[in-house]
C-alpha atoms as a PDB file:
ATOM      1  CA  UNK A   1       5.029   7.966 -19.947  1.00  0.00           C
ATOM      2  CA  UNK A   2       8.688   6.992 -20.225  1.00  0.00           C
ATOM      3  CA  UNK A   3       9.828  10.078 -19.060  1.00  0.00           C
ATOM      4  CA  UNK A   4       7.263  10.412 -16.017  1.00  0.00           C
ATOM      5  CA  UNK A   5       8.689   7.042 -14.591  1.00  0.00           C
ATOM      6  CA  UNK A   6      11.973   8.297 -14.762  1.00  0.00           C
ATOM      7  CA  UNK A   7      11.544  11.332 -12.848  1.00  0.00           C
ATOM      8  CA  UNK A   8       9.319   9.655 -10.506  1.00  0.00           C
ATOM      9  CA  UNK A   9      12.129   7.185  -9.489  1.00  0.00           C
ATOM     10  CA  UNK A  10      14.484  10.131  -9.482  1.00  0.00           C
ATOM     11  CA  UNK A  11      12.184  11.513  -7.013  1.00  0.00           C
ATOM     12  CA  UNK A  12      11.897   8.307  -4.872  1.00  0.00           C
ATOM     13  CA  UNK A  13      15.799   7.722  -4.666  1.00  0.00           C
ATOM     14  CA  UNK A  14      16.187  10.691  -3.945  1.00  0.00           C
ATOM     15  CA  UNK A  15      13.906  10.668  -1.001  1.00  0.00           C
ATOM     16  CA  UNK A  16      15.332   7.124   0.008  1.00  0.00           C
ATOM     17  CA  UNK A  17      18.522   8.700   0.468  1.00  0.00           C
ATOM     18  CA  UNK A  18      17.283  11.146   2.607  1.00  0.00           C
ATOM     19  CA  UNK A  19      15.713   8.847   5.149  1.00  0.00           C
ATOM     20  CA  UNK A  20      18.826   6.866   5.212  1.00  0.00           C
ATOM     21  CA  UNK A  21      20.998   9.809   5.969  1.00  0.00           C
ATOM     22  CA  UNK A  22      18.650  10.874   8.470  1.00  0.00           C
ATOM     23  CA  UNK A  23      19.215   7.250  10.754  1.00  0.00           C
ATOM     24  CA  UNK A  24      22.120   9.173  12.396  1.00  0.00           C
ATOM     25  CA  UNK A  25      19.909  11.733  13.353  1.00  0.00           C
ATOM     26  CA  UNK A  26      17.377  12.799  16.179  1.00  0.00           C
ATOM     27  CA  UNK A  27      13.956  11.892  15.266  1.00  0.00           C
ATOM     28  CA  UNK A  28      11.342  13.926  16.360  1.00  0.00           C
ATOM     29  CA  UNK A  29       8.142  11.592  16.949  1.00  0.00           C
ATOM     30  CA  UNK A  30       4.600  12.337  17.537  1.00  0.00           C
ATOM     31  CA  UNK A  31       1.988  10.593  18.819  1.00  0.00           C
ATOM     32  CA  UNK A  32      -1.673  11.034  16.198  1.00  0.00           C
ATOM     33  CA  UNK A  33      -3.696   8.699  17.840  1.00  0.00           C
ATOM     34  CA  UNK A  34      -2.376   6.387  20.254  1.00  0.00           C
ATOM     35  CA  UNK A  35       0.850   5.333  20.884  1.00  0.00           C
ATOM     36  CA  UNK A  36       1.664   2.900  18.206  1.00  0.00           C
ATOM     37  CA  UNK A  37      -0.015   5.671  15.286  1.00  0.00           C
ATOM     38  CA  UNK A  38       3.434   7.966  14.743  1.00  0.00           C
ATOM     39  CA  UNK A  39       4.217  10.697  12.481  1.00  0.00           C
ATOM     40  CA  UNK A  40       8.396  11.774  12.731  1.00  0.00           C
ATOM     41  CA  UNK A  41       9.262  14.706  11.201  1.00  0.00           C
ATOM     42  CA  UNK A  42      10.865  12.501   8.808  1.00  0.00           C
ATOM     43  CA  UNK A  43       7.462  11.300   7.375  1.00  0.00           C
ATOM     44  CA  UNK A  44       6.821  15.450   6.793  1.00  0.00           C
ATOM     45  CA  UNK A  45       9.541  16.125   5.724  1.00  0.00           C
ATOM     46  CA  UNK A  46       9.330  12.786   2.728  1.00  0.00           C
ATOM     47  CA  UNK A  47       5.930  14.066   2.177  1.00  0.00           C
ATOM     48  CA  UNK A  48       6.704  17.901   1.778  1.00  0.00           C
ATOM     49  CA  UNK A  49       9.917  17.309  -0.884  1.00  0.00           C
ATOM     50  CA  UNK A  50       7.459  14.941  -2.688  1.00  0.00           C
ATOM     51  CA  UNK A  51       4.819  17.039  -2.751  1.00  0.00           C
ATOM     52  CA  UNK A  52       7.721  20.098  -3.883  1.00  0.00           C
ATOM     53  CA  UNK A  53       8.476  17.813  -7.217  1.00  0.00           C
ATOM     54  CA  UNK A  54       4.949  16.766  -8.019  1.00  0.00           C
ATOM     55  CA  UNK A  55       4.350  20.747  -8.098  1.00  0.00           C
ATOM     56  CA  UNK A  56       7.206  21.857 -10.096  1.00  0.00           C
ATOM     57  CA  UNK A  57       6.284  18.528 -12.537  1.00  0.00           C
ATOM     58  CA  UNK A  58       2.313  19.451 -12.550  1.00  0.00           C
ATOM     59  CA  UNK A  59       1.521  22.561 -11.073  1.00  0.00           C
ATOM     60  CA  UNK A  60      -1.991  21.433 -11.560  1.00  0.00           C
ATOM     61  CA  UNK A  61      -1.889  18.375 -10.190  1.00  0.00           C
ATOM     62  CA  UNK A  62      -4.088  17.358  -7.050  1.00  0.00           C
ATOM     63  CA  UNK A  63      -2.639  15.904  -3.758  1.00  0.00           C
ATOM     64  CA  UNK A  64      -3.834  13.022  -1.203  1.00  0.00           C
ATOM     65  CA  UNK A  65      -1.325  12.293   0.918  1.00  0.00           C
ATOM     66  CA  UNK A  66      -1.128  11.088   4.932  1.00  0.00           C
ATOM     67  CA  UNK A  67       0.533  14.172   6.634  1.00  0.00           C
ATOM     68  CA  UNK A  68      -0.516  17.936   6.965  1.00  0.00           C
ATOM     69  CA  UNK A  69      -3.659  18.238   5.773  1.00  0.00           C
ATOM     70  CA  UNK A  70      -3.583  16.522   2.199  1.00  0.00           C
ATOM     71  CA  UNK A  71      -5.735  14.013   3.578  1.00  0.00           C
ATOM     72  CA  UNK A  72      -9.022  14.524   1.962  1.00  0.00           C
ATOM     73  CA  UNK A  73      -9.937  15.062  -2.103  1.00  0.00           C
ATOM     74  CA  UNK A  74     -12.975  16.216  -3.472  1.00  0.00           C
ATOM     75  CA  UNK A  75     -12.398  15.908  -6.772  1.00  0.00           C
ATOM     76  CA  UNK A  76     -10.785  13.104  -9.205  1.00  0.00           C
ATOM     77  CA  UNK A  77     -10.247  14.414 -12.086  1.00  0.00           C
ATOM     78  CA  UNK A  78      -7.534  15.457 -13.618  1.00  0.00           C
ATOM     79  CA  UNK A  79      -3.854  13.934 -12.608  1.00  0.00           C
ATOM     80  CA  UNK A  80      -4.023  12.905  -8.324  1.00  0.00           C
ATOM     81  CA  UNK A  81      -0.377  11.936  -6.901  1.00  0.00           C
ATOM     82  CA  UNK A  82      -1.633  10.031  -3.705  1.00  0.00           C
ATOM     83  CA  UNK A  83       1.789   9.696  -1.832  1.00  0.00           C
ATOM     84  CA  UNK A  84       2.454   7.751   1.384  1.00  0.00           C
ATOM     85  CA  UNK A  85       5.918   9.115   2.861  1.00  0.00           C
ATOM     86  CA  UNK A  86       6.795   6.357   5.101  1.00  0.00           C
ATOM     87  CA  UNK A  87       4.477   3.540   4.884  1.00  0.00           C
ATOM     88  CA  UNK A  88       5.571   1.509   8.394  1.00  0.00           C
ATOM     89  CA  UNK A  89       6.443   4.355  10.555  1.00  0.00           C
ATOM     90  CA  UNK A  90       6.639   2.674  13.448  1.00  0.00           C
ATOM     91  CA  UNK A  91       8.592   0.093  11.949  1.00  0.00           C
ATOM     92  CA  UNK A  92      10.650   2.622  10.791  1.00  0.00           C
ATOM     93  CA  UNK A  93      10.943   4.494  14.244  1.00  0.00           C
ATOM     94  CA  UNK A  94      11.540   1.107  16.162  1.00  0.00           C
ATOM     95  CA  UNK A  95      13.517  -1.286  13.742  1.00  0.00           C
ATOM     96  CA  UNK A  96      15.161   0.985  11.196  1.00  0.00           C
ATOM     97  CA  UNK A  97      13.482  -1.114   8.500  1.00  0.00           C
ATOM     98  CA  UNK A  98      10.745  -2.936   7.129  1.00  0.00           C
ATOM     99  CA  UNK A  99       8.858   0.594   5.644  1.00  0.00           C
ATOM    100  CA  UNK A 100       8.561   1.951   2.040  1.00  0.00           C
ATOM    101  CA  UNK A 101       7.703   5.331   0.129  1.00  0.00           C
ATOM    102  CA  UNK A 102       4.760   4.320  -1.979  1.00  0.00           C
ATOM    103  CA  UNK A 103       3.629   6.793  -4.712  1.00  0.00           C
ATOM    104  CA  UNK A 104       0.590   6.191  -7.060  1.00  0.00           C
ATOM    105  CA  UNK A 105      -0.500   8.335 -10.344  1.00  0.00           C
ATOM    106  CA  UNK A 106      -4.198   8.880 -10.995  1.00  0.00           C
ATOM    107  CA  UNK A 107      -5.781  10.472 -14.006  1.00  0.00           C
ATOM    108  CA  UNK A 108      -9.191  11.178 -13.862  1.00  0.00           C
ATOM    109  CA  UNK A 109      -9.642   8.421 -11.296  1.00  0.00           C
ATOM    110  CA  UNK A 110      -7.746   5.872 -12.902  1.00  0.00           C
ATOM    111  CA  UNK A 111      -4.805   4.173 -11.716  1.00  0.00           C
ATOM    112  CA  UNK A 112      -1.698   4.528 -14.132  1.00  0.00           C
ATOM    113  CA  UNK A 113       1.296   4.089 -12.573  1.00  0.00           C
ATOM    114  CA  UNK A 114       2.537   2.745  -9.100  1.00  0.00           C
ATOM    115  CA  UNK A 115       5.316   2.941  -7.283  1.00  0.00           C
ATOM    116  CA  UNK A 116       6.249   0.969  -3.884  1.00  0.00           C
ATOM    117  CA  UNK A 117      10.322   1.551  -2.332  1.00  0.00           C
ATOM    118  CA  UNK A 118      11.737  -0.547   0.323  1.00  0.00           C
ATOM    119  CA  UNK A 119      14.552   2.006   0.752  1.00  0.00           C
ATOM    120  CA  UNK A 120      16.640  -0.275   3.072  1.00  0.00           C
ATOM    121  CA  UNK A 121      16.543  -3.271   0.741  1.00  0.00           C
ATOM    122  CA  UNK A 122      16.944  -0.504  -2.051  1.00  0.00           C
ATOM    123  CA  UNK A 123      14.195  -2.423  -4.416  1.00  0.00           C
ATOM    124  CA  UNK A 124      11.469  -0.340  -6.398  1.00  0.00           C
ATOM    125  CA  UNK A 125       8.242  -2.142  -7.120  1.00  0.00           C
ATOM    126  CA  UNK A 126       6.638  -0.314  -9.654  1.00  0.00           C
ATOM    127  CA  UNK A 127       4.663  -0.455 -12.963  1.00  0.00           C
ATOM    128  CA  UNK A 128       0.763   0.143 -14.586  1.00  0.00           C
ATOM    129  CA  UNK A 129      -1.492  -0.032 -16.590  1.00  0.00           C
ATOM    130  CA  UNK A 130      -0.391  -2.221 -19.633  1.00  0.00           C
ATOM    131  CA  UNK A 131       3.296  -1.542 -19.115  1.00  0.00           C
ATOM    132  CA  UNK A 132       3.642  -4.768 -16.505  1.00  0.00           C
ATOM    133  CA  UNK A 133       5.534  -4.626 -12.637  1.00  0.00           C
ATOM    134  CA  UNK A 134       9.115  -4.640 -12.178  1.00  0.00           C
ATOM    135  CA  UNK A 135      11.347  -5.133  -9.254  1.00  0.00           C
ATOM    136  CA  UNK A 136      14.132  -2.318  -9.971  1.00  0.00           C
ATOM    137  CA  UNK A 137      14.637  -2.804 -13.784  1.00  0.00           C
ATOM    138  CA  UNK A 138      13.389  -6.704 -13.730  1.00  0.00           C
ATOM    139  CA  UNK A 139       9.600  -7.740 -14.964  1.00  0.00           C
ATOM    140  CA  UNK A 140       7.842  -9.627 -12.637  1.00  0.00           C
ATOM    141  CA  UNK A 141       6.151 -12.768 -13.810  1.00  0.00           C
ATOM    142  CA  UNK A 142       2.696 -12.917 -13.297  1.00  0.00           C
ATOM    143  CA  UNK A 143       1.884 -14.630 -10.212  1.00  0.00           C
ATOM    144  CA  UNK A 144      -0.030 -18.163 -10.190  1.00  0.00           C
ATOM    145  CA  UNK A 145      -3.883 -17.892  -9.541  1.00  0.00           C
ATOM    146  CA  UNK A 146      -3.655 -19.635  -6.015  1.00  0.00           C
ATOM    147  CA  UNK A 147      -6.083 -20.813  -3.748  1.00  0.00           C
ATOM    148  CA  UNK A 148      -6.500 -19.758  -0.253  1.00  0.00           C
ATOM    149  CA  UNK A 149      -4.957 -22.798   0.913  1.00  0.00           C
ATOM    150  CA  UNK A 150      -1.877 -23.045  -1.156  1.00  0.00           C
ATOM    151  CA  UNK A 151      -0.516 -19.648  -0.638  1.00  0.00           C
ATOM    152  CA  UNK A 152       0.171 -17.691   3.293  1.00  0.00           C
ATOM    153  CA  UNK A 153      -1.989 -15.034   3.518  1.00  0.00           C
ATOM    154  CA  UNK A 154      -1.214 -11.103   5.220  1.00  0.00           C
ATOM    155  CA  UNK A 155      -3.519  -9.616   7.838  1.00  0.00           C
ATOM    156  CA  UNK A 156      -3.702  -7.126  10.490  1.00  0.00           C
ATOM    157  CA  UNK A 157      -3.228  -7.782  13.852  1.00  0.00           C
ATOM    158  CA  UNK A 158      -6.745  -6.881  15.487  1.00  0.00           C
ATOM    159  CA  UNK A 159      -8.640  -8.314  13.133  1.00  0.00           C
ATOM    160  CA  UNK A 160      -7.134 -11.368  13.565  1.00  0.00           C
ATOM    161  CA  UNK A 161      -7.151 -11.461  16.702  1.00  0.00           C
ATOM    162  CA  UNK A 162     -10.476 -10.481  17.641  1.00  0.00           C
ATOM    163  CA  UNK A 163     -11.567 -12.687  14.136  1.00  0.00           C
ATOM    164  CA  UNK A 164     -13.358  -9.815  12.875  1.00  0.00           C
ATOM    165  CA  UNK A 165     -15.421 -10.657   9.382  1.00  0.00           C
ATOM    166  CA  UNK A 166     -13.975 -14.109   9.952  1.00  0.00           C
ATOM    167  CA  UNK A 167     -10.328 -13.060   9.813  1.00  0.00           C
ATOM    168  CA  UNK A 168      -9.031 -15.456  11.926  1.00  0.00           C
ATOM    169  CA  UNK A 169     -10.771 -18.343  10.440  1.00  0.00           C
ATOM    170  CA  UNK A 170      -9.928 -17.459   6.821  1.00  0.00           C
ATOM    171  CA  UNK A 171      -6.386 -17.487   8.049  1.00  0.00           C
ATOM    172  CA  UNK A 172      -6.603 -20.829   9.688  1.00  0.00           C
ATOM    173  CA  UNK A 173      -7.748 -22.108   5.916  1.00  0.00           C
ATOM    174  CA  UNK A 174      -4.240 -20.737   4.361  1.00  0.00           C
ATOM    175  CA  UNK A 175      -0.972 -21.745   5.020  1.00  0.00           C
ATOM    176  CA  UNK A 176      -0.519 -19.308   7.766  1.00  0.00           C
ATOM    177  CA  UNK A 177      -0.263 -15.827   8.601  1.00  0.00           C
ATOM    178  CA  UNK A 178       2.004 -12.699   8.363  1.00  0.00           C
ATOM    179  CA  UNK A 179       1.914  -9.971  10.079  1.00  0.00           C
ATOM    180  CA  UNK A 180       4.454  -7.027   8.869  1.00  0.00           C
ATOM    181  CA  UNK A 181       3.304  -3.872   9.987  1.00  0.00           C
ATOM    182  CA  UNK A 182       3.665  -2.234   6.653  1.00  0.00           C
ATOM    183  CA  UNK A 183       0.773  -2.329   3.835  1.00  0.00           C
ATOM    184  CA  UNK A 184       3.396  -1.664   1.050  1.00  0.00           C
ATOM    185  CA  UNK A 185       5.735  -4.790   2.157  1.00  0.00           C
ATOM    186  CA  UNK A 186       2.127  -6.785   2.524  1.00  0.00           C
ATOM    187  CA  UNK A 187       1.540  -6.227  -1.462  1.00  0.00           C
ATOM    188  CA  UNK A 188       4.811  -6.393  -2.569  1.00  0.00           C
ATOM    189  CA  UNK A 189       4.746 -10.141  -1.275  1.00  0.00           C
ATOM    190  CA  UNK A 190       1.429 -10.555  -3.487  1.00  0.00           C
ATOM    191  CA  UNK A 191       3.294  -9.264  -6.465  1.00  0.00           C
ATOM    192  CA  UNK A 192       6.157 -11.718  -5.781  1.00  0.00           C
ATOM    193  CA  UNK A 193       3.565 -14.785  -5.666  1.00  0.00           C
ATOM    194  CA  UNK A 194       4.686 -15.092  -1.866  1.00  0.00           C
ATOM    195  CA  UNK A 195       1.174 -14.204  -0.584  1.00  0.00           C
ATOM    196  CA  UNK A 196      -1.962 -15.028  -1.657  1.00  0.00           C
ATOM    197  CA  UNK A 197      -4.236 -12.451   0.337  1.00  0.00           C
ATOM    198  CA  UNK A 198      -4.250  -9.380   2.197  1.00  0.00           C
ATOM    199  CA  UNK A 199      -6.580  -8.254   4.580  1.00  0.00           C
ATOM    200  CA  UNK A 200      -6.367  -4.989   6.568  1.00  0.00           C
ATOM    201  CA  UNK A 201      -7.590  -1.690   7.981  1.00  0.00           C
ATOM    202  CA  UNK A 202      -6.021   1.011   5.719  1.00  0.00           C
ATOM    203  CA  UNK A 203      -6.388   4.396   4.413  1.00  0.00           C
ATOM    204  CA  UNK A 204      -6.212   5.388   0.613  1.00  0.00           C
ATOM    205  CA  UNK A 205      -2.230   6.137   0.858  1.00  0.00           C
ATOM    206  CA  UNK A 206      -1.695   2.650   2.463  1.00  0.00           C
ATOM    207  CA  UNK A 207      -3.342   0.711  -1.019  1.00  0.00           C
ATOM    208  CA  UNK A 208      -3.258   3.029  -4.059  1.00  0.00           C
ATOM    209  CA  UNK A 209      -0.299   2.453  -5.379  1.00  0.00           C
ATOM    210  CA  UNK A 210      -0.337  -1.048  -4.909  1.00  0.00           C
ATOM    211  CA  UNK A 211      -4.085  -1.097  -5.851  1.00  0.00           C
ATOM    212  CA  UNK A 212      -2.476  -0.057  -9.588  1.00  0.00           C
ATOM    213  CA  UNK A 213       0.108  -3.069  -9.523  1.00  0.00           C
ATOM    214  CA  UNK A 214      -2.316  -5.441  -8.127  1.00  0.00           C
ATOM    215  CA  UNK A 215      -4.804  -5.176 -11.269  1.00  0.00           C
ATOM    216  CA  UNK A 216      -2.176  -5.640 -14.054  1.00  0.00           C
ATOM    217  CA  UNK A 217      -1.647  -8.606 -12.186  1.00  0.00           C
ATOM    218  CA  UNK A 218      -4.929  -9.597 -12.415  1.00  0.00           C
ATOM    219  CA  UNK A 219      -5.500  -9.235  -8.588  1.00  0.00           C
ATOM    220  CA  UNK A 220      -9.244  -7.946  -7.135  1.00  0.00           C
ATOM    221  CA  UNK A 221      -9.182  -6.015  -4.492  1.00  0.00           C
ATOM    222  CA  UNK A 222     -12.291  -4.214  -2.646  1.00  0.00           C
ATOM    223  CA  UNK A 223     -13.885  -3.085   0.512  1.00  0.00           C
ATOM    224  CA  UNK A 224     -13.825  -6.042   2.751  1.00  0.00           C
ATOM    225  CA  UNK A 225     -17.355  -6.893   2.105  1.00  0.00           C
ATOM    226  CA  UNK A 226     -16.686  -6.020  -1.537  1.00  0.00           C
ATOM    227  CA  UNK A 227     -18.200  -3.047  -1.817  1.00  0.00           C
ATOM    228  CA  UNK A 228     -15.773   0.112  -4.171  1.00  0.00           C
ATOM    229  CA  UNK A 229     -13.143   1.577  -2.161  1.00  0.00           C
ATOM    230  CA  UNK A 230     -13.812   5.137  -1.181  1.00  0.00           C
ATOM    231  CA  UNK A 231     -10.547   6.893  -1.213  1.00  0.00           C
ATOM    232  CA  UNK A 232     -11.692   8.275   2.021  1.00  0.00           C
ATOM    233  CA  UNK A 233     -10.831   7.925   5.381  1.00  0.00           C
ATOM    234  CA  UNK A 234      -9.980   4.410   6.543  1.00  0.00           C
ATOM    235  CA  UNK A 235     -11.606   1.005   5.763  1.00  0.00           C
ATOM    236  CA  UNK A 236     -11.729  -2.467   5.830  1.00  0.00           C
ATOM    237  CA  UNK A 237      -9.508  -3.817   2.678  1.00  0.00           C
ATOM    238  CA  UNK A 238      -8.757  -7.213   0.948  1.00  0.00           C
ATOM    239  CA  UNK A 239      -7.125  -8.395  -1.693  1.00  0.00           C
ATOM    240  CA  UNK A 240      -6.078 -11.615  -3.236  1.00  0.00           C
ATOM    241  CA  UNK A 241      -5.727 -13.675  -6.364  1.00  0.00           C
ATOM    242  CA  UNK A 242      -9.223 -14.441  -8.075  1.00  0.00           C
ATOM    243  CA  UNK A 243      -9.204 -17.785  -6.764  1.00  0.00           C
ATOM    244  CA  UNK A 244      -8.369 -16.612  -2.570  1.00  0.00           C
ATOM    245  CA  UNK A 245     -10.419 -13.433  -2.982  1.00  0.00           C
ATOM    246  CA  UNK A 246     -13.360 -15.678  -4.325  1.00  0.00           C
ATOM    247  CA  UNK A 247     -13.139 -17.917  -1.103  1.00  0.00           C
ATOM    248  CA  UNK A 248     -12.373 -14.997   0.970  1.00  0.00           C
ATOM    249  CA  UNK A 249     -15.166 -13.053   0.238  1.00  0.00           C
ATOM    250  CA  UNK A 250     -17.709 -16.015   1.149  1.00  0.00           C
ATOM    251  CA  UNK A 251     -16.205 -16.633   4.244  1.00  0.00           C
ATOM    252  CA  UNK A 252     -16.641 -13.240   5.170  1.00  0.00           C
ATOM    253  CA  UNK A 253     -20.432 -13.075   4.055  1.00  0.00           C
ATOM    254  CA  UNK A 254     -20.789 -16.380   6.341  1.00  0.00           C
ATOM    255  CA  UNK A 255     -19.475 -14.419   9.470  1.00  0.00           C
ATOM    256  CA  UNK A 256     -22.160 -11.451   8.136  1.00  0.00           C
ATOM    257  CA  UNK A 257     -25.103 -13.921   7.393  1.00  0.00           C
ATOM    258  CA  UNK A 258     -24.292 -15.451  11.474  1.00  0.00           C
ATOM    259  CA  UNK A 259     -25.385 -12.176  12.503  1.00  0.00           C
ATOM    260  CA  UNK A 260     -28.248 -11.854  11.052  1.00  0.00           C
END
């Protein structure tokens, strides 16, 4: 295990110093579905040297991953890298910051290890199952159990707006929203006690490494109306403490129950 975290931040410097060298350079940016959904050739190019390392690591080992058609798994079992290469890519395209690499380690469907980068602020949020979650080299403390009112609370834009499964209400009930444009800088403010919720639209690259930090914290996490994630395609996501997920989640069966 030792050794496998090693490499694995090896790998994620490594690809952290490529995207910084690459600032100087001409991106080349497409649009996937709209305007504000990019792919650079930066995010390939992250993906495809990841992907490179797994293989030489684990021949064997299966791939999810956003770019080039890795998106889709059939199968779980086994060891599954699910790799995100720029989480934020229009942040990253626009501000030059506020995106991360996030990496997560399966086995037989199980999360092991996790791994989130914020390559500008150089910080590596990453840890397991029973090892703990570290900032770089330092444990994190377990964050308190906070209610929904006593902590601020990360969503995404359009559901908030359009108050979606009660999004905007719930967010009225904490101490305010955030809104970073990045799923991995989202959970790393849950694992730093900063946030008490997050509630999204994401695909399985966005959440699975943080899904593996967020449970040896203690943290639930679900489908939005708590049904098992699917690893497949994108969905509604949440995620809080016990206590905010708790309140969360009847809030959002009272907007359900009003329609019915």
């Amino acid at each position: 295990m030792e050794k496998r975290i090693s490499v694995i931040k090896e790998w994620l410097y490594e690809a952290g110093e490529k995207i910084k060298n690459a600032e100087n350079k001409k991106l080349t940016i497409d649009q996937k579905t709209s305007r504000n959904d990019l792919v650079t050739n930066m995010d390939r190019e992250i993906q495809a040297f990841l992907i490179d390392k797994i293989h030489r690591f684990n021949p064997e080992a299966k791939i999810l991953a956003e770019e080039d058609g890795y998106s889709k798994v059939n199968d779980f079992t086994g060891q599954l890298f699910v790799i995100d290469p720029i989480d934020g890519t229009l942040n990253f395209v626009v501000e030059r910051e506020n995106f991360c690499i996030m990496l997560g380690v399966y086995e037989d469907g199980k999360g092991q290890l996790g791994f989130i980068y914020d390559v500008v602020k150089e910080e590596l949020y990453w840890g397991g199952n029973g090892i703990g979650v570290y900032k770089n080299e330092e444990a994190l403390p377990k964050p308190p159990n906070s209610g929904l009112s006593q902590g601020l609370l990360g969503v995404n834009g359009y559901l908030f707006s359009h108050n979606r499964f009660n999004v905007r209400t719930i967010a009225e009930k904490s101490m305010g929203a955030r809104l970073y444009g990045c799923a991995g800088l989202e959970l790393i403010a849950m694992l730093k006690g900063h946030h008490i919720g997050y509630i999204s639209n994401l695909s399985p690259w966005d959440y699975a490494a943080g899904n593996i930090l967020l449970e040896e914290f203690g943290m639930k996490y679900s489908g939005i109306l708590g049904d098992k994630l699917k690893f497949a395609g994108r969905e509604y996501y949440l995620a809080g403490t016990e206590k905010a997920y708790e309140e969360m989640r009847r809030l959002i069966n009272d907007s359900q129950s009003s329609k019915s």
